[in-house]
N, C-alpha and C. Protein backbone atom coordinates (compact mmCIF):
# COMPACT_ATOMS: atom_id res chain seq x y z
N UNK A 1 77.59 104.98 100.59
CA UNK A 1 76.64 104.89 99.49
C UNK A 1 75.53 103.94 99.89
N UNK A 2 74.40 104.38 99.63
CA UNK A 2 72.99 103.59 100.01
C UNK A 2 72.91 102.70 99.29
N UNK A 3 72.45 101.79 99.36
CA UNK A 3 72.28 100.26 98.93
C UNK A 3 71.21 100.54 97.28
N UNK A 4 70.96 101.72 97.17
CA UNK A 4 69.66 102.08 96.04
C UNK A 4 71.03 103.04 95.17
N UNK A 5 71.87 103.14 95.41
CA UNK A 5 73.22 104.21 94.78
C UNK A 5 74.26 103.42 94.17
N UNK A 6 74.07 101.89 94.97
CA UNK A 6 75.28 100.88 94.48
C UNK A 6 75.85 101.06 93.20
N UNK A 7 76.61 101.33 93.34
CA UNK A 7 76.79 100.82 91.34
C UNK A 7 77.19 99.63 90.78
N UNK A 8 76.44 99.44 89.94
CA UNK A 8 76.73 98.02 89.38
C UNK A 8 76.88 97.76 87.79
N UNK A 9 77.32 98.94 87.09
CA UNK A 9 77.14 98.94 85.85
C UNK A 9 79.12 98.97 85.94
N UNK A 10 79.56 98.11 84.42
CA UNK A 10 80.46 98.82 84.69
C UNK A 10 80.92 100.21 84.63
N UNK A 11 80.90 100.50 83.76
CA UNK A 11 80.61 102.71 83.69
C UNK A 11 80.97 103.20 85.05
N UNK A 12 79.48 102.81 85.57
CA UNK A 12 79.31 102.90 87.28
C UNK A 12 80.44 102.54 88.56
N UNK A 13 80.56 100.97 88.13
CA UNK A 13 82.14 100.87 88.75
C UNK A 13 83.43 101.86 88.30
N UNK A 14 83.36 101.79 87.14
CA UNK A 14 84.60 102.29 86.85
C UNK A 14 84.92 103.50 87.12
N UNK A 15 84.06 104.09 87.91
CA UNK A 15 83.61 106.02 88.22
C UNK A 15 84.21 105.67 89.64
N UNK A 16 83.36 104.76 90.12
CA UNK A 16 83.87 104.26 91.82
C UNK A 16 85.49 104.34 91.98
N UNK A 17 85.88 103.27 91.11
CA UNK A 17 87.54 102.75 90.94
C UNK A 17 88.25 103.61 90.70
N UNK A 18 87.76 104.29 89.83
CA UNK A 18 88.79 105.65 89.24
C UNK A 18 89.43 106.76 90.54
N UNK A 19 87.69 107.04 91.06
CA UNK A 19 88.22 107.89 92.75
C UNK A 19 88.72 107.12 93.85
N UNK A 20 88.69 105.61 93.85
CA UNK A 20 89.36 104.91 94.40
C UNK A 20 90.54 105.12 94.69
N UNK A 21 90.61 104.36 93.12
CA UNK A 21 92.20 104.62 93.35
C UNK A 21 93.30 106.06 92.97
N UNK A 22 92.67 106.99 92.72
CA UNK A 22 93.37 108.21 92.42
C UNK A 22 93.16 108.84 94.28
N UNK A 23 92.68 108.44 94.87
CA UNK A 23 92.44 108.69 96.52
C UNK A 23 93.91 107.94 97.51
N UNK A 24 94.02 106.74 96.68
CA UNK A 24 95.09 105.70 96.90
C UNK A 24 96.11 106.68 96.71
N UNK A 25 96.34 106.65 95.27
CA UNK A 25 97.67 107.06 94.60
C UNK A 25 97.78 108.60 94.52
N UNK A 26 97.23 108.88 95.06
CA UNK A 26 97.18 110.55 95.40
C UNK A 26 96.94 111.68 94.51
N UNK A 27 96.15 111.57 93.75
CA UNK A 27 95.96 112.25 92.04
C UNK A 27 94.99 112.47 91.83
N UNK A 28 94.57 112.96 91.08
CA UNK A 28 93.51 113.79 90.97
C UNK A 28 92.67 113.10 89.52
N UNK A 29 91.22 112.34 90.20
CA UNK A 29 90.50 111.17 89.08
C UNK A 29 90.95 111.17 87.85
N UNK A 30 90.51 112.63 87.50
CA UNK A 30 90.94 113.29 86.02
C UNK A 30 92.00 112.26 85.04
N UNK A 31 93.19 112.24 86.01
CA UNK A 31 94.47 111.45 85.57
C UNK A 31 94.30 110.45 85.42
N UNK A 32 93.65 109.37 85.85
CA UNK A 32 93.57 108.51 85.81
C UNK A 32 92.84 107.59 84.64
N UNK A 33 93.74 107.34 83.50
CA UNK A 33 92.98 106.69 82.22
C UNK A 33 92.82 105.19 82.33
N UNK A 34 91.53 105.29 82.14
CA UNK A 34 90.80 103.51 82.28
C UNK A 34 91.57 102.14 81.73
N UNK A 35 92.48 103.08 80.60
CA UNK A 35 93.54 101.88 79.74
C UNK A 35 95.07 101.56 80.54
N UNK A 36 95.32 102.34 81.13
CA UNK A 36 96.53 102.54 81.95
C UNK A 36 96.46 101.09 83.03
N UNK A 37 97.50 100.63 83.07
CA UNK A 37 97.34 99.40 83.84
C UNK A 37 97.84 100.58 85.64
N UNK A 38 97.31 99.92 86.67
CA UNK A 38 97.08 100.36 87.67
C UNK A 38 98.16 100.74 88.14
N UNK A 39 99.26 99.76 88.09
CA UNK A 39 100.92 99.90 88.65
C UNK A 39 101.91 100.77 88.10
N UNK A 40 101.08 101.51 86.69
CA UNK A 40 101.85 102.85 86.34
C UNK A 40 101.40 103.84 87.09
N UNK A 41 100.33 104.16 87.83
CA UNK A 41 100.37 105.04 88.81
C UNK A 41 100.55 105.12 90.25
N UNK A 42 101.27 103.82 90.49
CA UNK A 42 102.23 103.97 91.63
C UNK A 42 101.09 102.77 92.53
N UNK A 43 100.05 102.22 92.08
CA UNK A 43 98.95 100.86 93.26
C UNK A 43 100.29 99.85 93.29
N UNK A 44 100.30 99.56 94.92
CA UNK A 44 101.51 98.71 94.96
C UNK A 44 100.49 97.54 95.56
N UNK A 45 100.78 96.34 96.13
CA UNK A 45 100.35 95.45 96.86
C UNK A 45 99.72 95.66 97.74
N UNK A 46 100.00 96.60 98.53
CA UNK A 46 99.49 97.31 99.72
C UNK A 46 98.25 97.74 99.36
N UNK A 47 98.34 98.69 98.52
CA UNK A 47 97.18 99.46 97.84
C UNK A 47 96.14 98.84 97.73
N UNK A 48 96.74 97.73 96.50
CA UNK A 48 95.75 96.86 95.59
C UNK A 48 94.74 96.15 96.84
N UNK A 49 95.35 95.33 97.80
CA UNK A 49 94.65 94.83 99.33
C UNK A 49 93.86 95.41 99.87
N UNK A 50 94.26 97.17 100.00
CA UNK A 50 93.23 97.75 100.01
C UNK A 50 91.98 98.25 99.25
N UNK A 51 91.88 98.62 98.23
CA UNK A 51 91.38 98.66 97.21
C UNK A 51 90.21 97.11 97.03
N UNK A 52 90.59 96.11 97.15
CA UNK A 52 90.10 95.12 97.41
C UNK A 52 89.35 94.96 99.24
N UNK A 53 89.71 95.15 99.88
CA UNK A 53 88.89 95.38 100.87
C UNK A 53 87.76 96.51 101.01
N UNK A 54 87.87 97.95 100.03
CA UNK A 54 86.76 98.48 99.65
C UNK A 54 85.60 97.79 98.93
N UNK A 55 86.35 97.42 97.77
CA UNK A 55 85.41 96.62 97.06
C UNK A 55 84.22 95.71 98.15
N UNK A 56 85.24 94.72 98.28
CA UNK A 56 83.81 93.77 99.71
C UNK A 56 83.13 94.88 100.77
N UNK A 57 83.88 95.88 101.53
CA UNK A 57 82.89 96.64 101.90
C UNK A 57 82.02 97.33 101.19
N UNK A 58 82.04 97.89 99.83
CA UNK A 58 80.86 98.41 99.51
C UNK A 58 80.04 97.67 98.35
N UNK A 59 80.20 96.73 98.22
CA UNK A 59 79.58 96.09 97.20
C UNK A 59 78.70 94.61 97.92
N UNK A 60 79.89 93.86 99.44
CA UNK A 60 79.58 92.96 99.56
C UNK A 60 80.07 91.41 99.17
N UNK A 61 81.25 92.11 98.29
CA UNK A 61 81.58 90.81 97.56
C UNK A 61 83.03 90.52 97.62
N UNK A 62 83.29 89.32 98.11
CA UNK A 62 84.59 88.61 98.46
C UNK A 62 85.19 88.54 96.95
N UNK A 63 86.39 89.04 97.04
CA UNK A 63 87.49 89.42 96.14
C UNK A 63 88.89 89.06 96.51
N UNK A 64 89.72 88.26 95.99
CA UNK A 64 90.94 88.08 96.18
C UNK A 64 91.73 89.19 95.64
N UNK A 65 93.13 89.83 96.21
CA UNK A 65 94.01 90.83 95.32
C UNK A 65 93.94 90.36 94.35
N UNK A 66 94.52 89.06 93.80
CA UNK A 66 94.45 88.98 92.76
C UNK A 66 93.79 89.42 91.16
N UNK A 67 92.71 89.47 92.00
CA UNK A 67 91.64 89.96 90.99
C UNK A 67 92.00 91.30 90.09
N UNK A 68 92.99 92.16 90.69
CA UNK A 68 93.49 93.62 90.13
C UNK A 68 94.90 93.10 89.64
N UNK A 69 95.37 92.20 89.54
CA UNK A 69 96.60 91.68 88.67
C UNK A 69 96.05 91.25 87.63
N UNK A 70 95.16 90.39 87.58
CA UNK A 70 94.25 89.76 86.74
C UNK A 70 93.66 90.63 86.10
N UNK A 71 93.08 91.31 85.91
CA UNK A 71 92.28 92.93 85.50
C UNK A 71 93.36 93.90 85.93
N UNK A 72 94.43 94.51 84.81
CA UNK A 72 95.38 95.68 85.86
C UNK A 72 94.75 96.72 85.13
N UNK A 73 93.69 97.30 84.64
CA UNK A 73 93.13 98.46 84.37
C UNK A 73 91.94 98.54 85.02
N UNK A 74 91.03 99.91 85.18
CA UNK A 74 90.44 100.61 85.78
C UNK A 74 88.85 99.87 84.92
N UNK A 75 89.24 99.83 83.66
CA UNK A 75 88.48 99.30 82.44
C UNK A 75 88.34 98.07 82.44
N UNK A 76 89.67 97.03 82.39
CA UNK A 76 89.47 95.56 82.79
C UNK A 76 88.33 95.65 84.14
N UNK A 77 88.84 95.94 85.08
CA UNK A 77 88.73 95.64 86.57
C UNK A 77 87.57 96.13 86.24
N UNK A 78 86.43 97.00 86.07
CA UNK A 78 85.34 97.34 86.41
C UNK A 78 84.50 95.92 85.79
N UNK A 79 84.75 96.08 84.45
CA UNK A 79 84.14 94.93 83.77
C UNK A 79 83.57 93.41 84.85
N UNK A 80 85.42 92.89 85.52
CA UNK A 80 84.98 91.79 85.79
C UNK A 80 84.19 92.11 87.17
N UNK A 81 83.84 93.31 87.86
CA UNK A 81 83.28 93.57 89.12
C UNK A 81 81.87 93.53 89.04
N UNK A 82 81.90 94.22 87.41
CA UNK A 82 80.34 94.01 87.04
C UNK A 82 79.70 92.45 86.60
N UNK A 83 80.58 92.03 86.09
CA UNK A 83 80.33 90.68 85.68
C UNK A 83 80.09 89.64 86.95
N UNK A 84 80.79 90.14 88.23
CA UNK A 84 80.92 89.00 89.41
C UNK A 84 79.62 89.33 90.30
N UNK A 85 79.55 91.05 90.02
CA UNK A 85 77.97 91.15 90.85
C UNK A 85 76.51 90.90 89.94
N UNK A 86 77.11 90.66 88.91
CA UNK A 86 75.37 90.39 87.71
C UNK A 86 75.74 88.61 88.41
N UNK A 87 76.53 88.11 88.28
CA UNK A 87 76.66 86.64 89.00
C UNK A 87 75.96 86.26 90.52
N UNK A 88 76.29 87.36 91.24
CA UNK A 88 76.67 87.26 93.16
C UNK A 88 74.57 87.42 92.93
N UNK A 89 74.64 88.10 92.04
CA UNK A 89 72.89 88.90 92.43
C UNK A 89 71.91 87.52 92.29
N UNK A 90 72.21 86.60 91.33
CA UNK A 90 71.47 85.65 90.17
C UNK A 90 71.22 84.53 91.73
């Protein structure tokens, strides 16, 4: 994704995350409801690490796993991604 495509809304993230992690967990976006905490569809530690190493590659921004325990929805988690890059930008 081109640097002019980023997404930075949450909406926007949460479109990213959704094919993220339904790419992860092997499912098809569709399934994947924004309220559902992440670890009912099978994101284990492994995952989540990864999932978090996308994030800094396409956004740029240093993220601990933690951050998806802390936020375990698709809905949490976009929020605070949007909230950390309206921060990272300032």
């Amino acid at each position: 994704m081109e640097a002019a495509e980023t997404p930075r809304t949450a909406a926007e993230l949460g479109d990213w995350l959704t094919r993220t992690v339904a790419d992860y967990v092997r499912c098809d976006p569709a399934e994947i409801d924004p309220d559902v905490p992440l670890s009912d569809y099978g994101l284990d530690s492994i995952s989540a690490t990864t999932v978090c190493a996308d994030i800094e590659d396409n956004f740029g921004l240093p993220v601990e796993v933690t951050l998806i325990w802390d936020h375990p929805t698709i809905g949490k988690l976009s929020q605070a991604l949007a909230e950390e890059l309206e921060t990272a930008v300032r």
